[in-house]
PDB file of N, CA and C in Angstrom:
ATOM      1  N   UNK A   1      -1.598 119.339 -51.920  1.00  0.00           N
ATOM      2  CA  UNK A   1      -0.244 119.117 -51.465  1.00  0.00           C
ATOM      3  C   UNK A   1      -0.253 119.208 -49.945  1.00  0.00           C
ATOM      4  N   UNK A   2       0.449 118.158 -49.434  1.00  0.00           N
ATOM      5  CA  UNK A   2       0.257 118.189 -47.864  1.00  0.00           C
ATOM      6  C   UNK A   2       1.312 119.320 -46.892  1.00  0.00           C
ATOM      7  N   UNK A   3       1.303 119.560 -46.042  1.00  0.00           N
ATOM      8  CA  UNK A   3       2.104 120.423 -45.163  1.00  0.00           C
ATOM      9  C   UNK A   3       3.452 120.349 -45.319  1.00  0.00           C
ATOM     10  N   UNK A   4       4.046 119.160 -45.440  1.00  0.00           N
ATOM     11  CA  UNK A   4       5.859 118.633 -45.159  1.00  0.00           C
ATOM     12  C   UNK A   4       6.003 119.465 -46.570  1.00  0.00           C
ATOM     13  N   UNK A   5       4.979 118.828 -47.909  1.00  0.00           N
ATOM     14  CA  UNK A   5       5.969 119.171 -49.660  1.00  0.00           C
ATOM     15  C   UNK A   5       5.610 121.134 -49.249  1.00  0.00           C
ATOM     16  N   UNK A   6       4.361 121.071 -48.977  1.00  0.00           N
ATOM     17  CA  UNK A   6       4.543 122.690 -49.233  1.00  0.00           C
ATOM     18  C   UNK A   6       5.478 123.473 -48.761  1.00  0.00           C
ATOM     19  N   UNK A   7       6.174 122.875 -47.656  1.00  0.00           N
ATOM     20  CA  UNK A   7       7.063 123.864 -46.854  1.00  0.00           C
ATOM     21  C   UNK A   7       8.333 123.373 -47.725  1.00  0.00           C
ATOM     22  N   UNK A   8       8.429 122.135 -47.582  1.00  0.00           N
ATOM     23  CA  UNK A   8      10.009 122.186 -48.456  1.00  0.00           C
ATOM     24  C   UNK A   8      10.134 123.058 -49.600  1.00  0.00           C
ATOM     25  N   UNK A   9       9.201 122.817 -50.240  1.00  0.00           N
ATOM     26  CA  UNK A   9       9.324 123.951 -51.941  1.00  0.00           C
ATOM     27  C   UNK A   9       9.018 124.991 -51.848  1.00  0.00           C
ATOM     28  N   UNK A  10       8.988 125.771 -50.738  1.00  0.00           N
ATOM     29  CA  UNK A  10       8.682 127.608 -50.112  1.00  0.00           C
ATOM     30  C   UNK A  10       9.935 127.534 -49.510  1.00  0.00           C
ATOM     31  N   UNK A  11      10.624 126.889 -48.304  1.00  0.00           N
ATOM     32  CA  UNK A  11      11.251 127.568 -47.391  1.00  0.00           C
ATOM     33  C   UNK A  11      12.074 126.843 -47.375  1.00  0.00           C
ATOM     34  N   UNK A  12      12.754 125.387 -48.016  1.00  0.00           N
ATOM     35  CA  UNK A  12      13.513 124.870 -48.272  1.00  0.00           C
ATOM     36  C   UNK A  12      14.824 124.974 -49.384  1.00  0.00           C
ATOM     37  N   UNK A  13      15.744 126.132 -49.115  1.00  0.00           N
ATOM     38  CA  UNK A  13      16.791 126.650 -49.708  1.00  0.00           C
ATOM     39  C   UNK A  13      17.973 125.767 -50.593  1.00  0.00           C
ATOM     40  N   UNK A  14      18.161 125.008 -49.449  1.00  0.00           N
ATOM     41  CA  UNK A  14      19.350 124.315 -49.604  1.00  0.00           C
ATOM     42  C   UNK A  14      18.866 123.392 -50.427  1.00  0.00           C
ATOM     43  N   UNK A  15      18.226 122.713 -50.950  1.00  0.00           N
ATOM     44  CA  UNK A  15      17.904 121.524 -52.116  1.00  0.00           C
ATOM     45  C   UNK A  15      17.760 122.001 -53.444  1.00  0.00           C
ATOM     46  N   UNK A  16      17.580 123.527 -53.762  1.00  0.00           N
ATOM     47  CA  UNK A  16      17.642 124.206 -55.276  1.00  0.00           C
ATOM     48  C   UNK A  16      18.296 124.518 -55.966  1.00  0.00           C
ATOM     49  N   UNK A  17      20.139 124.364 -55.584  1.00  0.00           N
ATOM     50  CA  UNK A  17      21.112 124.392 -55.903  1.00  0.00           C
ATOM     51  C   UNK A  17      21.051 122.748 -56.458  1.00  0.00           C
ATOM     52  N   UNK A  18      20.743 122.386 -55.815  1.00  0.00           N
ATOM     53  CA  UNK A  18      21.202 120.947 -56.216  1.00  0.00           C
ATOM     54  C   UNK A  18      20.465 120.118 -57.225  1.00  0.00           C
ATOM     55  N   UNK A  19      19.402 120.631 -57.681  1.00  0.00           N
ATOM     56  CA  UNK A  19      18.682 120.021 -58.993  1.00  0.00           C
ATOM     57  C   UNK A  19      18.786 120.473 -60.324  1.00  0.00           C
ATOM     58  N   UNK A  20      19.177 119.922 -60.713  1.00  0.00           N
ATOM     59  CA  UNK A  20      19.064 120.034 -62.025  1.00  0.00           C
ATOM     60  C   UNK A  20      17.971 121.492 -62.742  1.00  0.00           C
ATOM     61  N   UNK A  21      18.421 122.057 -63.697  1.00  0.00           N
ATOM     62  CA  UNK A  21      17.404 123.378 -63.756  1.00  0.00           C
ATOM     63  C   UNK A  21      16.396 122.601 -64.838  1.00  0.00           C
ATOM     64  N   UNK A  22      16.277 121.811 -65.381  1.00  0.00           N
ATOM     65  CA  UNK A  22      14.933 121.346 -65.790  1.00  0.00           C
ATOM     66  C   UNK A  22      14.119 120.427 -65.026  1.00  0.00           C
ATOM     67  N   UNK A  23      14.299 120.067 -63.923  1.00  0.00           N
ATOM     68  CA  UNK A  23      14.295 119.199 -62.763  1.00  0.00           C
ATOM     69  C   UNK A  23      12.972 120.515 -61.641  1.00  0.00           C
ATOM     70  N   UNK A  24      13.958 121.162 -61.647  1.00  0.00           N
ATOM     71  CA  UNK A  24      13.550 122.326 -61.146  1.00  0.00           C
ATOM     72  C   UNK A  24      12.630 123.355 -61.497  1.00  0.00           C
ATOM     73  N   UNK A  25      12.156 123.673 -62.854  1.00  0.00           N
ATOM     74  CA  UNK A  25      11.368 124.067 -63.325  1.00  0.00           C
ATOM     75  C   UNK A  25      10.321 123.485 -63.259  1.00  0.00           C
ATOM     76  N   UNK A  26      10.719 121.943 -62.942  1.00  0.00           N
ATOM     77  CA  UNK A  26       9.091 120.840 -63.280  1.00  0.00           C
ATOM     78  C   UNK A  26       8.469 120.698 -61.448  1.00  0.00           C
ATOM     79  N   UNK A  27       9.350 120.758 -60.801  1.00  0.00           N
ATOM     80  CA  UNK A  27       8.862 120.573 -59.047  1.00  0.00           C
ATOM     81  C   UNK A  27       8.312 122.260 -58.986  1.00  0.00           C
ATOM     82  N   UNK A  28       9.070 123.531 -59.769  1.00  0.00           N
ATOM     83  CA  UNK A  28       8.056 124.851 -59.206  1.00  0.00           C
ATOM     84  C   UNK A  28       6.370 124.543 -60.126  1.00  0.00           C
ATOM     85  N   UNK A  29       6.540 124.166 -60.736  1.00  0.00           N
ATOM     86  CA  UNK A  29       5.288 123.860 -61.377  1.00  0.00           C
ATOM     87  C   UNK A  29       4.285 123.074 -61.054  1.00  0.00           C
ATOM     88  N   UNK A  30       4.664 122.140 -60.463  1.00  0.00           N
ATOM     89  CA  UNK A  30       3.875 121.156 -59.892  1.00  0.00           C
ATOM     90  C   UNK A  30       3.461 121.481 -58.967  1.00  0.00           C
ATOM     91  N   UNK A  31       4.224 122.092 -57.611  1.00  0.00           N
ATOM     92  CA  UNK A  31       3.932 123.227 -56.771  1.00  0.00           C
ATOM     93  C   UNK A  31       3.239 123.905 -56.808  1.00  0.00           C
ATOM     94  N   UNK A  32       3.330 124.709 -57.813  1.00  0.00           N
ATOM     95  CA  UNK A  32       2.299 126.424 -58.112  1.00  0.00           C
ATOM     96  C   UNK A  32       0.825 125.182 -58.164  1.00  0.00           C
ATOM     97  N   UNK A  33       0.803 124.277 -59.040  1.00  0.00           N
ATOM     98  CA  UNK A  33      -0.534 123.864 -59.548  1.00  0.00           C
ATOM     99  C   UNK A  33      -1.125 122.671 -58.338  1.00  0.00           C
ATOM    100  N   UNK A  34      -0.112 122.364 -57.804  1.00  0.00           N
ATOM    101  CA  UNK A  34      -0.906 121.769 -56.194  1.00  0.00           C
ATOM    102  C   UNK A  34      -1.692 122.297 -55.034  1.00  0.00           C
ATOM    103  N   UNK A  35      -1.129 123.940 -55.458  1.00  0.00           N
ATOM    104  CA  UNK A  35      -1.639 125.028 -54.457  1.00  0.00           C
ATOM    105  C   UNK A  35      -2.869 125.643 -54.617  1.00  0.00           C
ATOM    106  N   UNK A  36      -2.867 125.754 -55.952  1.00  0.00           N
ATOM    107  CA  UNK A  36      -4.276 126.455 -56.288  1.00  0.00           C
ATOM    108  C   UNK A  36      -5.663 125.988 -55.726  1.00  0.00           C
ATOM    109  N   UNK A  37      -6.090 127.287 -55.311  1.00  0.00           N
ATOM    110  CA  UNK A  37      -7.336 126.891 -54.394  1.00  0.00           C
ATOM    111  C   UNK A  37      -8.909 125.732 -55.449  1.00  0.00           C
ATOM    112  N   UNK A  38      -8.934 126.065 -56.511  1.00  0.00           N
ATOM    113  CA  UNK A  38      -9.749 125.676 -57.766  1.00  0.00           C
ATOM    114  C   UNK A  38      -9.477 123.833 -57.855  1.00  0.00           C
ATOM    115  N   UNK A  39     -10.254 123.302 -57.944  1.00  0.00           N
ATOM    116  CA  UNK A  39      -9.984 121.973 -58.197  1.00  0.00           C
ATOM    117  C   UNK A  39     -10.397 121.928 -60.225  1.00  0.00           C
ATOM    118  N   UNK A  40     -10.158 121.569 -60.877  1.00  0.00           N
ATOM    119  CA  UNK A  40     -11.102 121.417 -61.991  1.00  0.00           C
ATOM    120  C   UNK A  40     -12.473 120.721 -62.094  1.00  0.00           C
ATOM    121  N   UNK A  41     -13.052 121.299 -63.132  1.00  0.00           N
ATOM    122  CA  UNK A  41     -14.663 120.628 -63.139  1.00  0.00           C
ATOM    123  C   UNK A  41     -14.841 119.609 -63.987  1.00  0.00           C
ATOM    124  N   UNK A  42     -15.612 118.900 -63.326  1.00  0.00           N
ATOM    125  CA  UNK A  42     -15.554 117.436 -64.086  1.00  0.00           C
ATOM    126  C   UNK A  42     -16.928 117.941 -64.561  1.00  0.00           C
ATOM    127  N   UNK A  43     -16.987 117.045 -66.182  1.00  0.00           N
ATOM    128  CA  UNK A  43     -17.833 116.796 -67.047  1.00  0.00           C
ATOM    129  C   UNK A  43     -19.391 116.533 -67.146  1.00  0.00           C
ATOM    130  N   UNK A  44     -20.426 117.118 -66.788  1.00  0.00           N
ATOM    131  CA  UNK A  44     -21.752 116.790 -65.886  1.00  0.00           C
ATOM    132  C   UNK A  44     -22.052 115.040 -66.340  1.00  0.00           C
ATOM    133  N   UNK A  45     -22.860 114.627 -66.171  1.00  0.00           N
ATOM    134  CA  UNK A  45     -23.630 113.210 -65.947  1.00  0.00           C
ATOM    135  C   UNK A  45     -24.408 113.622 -66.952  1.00  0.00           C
ATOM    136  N   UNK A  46     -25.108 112.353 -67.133  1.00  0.00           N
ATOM    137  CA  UNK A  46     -25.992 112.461 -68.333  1.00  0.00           C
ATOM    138  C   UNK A  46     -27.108 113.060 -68.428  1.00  0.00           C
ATOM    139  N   UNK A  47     -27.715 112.876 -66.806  1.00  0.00           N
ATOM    140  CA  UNK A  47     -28.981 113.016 -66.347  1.00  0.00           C
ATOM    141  C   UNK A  47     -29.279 114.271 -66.248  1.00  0.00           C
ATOM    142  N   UNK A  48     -27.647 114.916 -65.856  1.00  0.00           N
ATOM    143  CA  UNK A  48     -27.412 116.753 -65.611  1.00  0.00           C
ATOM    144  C   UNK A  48     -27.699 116.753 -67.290  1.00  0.00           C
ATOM    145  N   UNK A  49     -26.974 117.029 -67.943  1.00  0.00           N
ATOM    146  CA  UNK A  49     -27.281 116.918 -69.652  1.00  0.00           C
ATOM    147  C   UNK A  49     -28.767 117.222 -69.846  1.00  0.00           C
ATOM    148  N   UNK A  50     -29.407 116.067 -69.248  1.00  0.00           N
ATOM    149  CA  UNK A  50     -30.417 116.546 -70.283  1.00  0.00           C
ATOM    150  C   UNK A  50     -31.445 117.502 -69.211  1.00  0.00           C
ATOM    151  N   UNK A  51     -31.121 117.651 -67.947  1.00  0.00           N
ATOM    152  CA  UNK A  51     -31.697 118.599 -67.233  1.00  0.00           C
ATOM    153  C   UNK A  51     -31.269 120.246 -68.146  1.00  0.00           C
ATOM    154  N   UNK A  52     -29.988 120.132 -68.665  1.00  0.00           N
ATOM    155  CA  UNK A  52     -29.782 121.535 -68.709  1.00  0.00           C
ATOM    156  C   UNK A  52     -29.968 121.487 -70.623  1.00  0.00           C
ATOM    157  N   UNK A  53     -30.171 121.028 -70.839  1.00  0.00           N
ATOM    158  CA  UNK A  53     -31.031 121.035 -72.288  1.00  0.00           C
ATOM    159  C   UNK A  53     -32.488 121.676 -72.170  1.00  0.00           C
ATOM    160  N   UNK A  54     -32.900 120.600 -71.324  1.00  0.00           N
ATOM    161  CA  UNK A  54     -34.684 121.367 -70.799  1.00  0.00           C
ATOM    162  C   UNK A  54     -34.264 122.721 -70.990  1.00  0.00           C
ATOM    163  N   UNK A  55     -33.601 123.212 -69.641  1.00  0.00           N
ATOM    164  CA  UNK A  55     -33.508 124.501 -69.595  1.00  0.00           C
ATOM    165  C   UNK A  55     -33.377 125.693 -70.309  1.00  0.00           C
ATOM    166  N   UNK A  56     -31.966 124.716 -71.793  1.00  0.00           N
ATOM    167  CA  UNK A  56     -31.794 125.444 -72.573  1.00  0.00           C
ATOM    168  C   UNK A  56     -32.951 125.973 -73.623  1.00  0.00           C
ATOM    169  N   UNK A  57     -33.906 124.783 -73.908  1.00  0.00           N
ATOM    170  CA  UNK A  57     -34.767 124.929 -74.693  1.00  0.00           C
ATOM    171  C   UNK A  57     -35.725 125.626 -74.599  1.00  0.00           C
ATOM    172  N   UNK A  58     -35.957 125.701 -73.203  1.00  0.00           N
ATOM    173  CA  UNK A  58     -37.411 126.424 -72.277  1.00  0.00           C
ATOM    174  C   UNK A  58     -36.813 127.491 -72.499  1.00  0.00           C
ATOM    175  N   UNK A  59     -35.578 128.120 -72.471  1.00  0.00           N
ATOM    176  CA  UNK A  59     -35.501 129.590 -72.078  1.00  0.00           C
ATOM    177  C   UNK A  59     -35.359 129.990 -73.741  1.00  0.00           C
ATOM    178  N   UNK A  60     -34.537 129.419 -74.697  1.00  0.00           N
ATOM    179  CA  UNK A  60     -34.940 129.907 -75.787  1.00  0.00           C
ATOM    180  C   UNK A  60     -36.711 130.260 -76.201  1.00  0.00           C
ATOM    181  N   UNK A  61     -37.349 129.398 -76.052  1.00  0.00           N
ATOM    182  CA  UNK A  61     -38.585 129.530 -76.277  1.00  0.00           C
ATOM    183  C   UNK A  61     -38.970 130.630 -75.874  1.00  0.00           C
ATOM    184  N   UNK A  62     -38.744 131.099 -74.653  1.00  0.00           N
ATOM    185  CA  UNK A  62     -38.998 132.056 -73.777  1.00  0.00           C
ATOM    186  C   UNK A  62     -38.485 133.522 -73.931  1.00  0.00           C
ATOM    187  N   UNK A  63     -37.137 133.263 -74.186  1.00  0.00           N
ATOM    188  CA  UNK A  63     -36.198 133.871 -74.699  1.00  0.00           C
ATOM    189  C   UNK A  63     -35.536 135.217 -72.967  1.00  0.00           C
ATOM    190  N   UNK A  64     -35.597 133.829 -72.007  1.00  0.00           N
ATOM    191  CA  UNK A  64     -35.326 134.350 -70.790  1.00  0.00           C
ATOM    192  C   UNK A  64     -34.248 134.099 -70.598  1.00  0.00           C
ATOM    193  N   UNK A  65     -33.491 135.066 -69.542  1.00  0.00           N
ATOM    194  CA  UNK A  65     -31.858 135.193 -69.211  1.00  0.00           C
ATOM    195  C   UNK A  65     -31.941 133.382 -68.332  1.00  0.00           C
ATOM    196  N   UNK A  66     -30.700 132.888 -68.757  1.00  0.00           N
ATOM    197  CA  UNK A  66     -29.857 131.903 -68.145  1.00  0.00           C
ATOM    198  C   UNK A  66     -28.325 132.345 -67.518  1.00  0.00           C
ATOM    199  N   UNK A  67     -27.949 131.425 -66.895  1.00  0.00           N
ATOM    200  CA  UNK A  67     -26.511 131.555 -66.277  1.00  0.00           C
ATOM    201  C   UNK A  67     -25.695 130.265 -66.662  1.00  0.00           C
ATOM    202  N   UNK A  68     -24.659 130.160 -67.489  1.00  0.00           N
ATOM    203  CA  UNK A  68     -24.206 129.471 -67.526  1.00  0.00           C
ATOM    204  C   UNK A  68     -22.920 128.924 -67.666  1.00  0.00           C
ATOM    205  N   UNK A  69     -22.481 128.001 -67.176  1.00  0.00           N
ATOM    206  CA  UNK A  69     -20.883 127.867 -66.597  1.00  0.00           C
ATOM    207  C   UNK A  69     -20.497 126.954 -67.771  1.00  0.00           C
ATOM    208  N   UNK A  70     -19.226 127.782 -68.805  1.00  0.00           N
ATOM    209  CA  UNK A  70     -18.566 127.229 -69.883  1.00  0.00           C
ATOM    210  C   UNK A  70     -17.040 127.217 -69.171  1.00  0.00           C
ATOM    211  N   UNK A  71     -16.549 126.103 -69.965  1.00  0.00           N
ATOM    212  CA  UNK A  71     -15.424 125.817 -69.616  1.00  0.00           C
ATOM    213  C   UNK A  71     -14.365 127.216 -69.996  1.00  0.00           C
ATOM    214  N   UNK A  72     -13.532 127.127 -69.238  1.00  0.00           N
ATOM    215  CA  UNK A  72     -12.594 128.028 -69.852  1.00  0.00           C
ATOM    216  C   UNK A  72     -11.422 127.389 -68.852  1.00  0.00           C
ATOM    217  N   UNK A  73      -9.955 126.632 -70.257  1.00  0.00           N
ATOM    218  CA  UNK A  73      -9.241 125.885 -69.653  1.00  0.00           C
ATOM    219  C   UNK A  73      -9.569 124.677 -68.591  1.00  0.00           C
ATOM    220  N   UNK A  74      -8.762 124.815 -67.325  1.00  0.00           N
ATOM    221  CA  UNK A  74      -9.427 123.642 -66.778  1.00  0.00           C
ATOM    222  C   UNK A  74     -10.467 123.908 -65.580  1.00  0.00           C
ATOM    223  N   UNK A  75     -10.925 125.299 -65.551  1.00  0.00           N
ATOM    224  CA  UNK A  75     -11.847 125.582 -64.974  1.00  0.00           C
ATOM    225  C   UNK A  75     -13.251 125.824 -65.083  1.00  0.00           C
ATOM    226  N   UNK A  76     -14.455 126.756 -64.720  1.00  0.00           N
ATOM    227  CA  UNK A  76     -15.641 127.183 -65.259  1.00  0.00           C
ATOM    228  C   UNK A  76     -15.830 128.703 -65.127  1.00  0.00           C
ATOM    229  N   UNK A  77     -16.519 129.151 -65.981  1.00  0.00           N
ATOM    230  CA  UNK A  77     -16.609 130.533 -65.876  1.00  0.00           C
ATOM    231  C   UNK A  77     -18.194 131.138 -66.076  1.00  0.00           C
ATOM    232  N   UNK A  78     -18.718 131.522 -65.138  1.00  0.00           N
ATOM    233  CA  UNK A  78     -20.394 131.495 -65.003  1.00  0.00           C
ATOM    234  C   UNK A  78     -20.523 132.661 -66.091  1.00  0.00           C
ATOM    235  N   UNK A  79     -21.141 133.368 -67.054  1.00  0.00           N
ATOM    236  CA  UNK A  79     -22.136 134.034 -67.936  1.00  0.00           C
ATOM    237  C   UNK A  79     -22.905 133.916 -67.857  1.00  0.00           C
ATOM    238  N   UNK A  80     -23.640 135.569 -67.946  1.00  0.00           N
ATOM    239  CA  UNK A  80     -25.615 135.580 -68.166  1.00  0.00           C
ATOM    240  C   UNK A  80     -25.772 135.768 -69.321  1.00  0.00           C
ATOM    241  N   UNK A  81     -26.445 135.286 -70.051  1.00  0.00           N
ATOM    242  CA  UNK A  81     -27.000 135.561 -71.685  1.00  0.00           C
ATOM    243  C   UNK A  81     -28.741 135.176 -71.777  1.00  0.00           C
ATOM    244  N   UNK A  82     -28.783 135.136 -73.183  1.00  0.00           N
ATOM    245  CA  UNK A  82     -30.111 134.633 -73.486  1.00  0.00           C
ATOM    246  C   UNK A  82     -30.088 133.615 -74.300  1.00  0.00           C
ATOM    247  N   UNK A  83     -29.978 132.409 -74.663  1.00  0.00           N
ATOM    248  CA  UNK A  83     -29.634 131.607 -75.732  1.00  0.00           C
ATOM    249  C   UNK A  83     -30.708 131.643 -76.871  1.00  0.00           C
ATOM    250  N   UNK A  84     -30.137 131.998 -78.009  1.00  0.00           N
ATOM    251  CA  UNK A  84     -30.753 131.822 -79.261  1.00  0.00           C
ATOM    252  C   UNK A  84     -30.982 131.120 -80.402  1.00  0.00           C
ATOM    253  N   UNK A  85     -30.117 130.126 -80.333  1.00  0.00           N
ATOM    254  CA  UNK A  85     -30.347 129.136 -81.326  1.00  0.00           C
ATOM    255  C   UNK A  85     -29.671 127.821 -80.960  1.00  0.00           C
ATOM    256  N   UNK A  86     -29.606 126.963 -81.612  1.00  0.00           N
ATOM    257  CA  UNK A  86     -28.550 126.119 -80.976  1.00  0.00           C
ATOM    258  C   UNK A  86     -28.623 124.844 -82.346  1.00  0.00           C
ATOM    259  N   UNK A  87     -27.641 124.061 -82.697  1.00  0.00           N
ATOM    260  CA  UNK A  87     -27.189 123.224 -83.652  1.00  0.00           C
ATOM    261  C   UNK A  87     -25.790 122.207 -82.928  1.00  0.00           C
ATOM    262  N   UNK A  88     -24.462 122.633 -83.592  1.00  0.00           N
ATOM    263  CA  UNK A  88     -23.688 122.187 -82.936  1.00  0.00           C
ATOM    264  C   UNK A  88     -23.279 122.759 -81.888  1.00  0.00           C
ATOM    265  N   UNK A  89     -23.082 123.897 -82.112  1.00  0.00           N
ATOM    266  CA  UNK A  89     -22.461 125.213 -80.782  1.00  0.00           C
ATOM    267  C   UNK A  89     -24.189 126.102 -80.728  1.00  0.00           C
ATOM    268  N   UNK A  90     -23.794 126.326 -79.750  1.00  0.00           N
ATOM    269  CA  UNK A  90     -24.929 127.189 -78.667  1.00  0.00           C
ATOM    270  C   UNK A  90     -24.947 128.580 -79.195  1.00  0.00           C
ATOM    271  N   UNK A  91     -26.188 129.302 -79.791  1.00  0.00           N
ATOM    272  CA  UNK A  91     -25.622 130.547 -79.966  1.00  0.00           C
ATOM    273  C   UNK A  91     -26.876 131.413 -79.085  1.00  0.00           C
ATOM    274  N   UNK A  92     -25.847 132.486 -78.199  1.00  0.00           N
ATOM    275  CA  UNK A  92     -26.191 133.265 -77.144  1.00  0.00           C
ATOM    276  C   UNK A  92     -26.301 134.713 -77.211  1.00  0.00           C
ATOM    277  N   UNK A  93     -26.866 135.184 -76.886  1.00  0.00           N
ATOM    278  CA  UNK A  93     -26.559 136.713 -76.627  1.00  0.00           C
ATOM    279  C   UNK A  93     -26.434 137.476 -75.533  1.00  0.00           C
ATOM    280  N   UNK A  94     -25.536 138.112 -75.098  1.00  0.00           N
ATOM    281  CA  UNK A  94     -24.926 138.807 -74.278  1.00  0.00           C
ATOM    282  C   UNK A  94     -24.955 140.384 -74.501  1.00  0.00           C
ATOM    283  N   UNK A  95     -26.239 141.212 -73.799  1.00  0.00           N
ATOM    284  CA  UNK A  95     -26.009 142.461 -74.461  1.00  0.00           C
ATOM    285  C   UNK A  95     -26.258 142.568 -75.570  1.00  0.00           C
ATOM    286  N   UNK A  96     -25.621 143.529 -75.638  1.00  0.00           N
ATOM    287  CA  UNK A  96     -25.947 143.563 -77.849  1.00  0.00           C
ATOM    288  C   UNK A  96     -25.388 143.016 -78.859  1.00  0.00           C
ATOM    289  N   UNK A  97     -24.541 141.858 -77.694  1.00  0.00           N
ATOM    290  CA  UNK A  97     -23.500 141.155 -78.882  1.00  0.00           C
ATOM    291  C   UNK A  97     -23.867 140.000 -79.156  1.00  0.00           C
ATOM    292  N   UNK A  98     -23.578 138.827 -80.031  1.00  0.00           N
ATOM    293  CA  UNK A  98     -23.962 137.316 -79.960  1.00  0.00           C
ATOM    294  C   UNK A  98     -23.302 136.480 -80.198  1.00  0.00           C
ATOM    295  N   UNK A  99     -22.794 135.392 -79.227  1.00  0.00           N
ATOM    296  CA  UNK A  99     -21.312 134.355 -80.242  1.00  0.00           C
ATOM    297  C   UNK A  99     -22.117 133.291 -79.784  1.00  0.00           C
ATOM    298  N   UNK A 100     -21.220 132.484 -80.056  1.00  0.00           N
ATOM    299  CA  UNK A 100     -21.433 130.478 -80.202  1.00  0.00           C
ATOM    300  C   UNK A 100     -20.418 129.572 -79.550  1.00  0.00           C
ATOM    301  N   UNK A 101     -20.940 129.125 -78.951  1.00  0.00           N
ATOM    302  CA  UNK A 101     -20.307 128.353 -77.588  1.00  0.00           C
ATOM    303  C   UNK A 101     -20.365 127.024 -77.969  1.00  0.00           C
ATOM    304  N   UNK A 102     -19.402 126.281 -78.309  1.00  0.00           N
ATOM    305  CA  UNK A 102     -19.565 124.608 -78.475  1.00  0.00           C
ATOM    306  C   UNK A 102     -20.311 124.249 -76.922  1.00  0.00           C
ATOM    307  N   UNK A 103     -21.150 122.800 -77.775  1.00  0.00           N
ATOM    308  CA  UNK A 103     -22.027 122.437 -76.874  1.00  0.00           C
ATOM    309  C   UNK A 103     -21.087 121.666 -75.694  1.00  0.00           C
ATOM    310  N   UNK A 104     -19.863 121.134 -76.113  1.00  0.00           N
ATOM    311  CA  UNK A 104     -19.294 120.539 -75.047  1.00  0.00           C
ATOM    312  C   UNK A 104     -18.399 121.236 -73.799  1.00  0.00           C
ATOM    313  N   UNK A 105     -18.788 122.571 -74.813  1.00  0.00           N
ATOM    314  CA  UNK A 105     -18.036 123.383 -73.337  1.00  0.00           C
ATOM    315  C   UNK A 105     -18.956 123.830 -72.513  1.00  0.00           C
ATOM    316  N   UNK A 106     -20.173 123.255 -72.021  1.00  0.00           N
ATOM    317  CA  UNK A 106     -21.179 123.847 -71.070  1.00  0.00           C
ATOM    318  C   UNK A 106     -21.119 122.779 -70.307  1.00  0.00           C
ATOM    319  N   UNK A 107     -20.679 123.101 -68.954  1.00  0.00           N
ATOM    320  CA  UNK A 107     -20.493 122.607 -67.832  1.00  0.00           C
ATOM    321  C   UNK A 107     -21.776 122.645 -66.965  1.00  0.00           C
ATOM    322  N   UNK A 108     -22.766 123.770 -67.109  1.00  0.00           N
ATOM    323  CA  UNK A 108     -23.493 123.842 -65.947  1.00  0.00           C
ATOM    324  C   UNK A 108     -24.761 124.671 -66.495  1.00  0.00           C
ATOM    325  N   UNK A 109     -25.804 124.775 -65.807  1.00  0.00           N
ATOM    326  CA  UNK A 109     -26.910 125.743 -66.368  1.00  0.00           C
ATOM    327  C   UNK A 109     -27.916 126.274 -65.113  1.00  0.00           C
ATOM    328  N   UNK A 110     -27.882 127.412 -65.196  1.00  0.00           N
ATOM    329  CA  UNK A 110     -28.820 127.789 -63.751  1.00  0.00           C
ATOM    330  C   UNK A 110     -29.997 128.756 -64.732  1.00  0.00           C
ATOM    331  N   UNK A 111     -31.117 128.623 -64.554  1.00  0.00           N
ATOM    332  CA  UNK A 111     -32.137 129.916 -64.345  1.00  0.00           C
ATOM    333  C   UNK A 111     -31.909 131.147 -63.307  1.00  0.00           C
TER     334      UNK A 111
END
């Protein structure tokens, strides 16, 4: 959002009386979500894909810690685990615990 909208919808008083309150609910919203510092993450490439497959597979084999960025909403959220199996969803372990991560929510993969 550029300089002129941000200031009108912070410090611009006099125009909030005058909209409509479902009107108004939809410009604070659009607002709040123009501001946020986070852009969303787009979907890797194919080529990323099968780079982070390697990875996945090598470290199961291995059964060495990975880092990896699953979606959560429209953002990413980095986790260390160990991955342990994998089919449709990814199954990981974290500590002493273990869940399953659909494969399409893995955004990213670091060693």
């Amino acid at each position: 959002m550029d300089a002129k909208t941000q200031a009108f919808f912070q410090r611009n008083y006099l125009w909030r009386p005058m909209l409509l309150p479902e009107h108004r609910l939809g410009t604070a919203a659009a607002a709040r979500a123009a501001m946020t510092e986070e852009e969303p993450v787009a979907a890797p490439s194919e080529e990323r894909r099968e780079e982070m497959e390697r990875l996945l597979c090598e470290a199961m084999r291995q059964g060495e810690p990975l880092r990896i960025r699953v979606r959560k909403g429209k953002r990413g959220e980095w986790i260390e685990c160990i991955p342990v199996g994998a089919g449709k969803r990814l199954r990981i372990r974290q500590g002493e615990y273990e869940r399953e991560i659909p494969l399409s929510d893995i955004l990213d993969v670091e060693e």
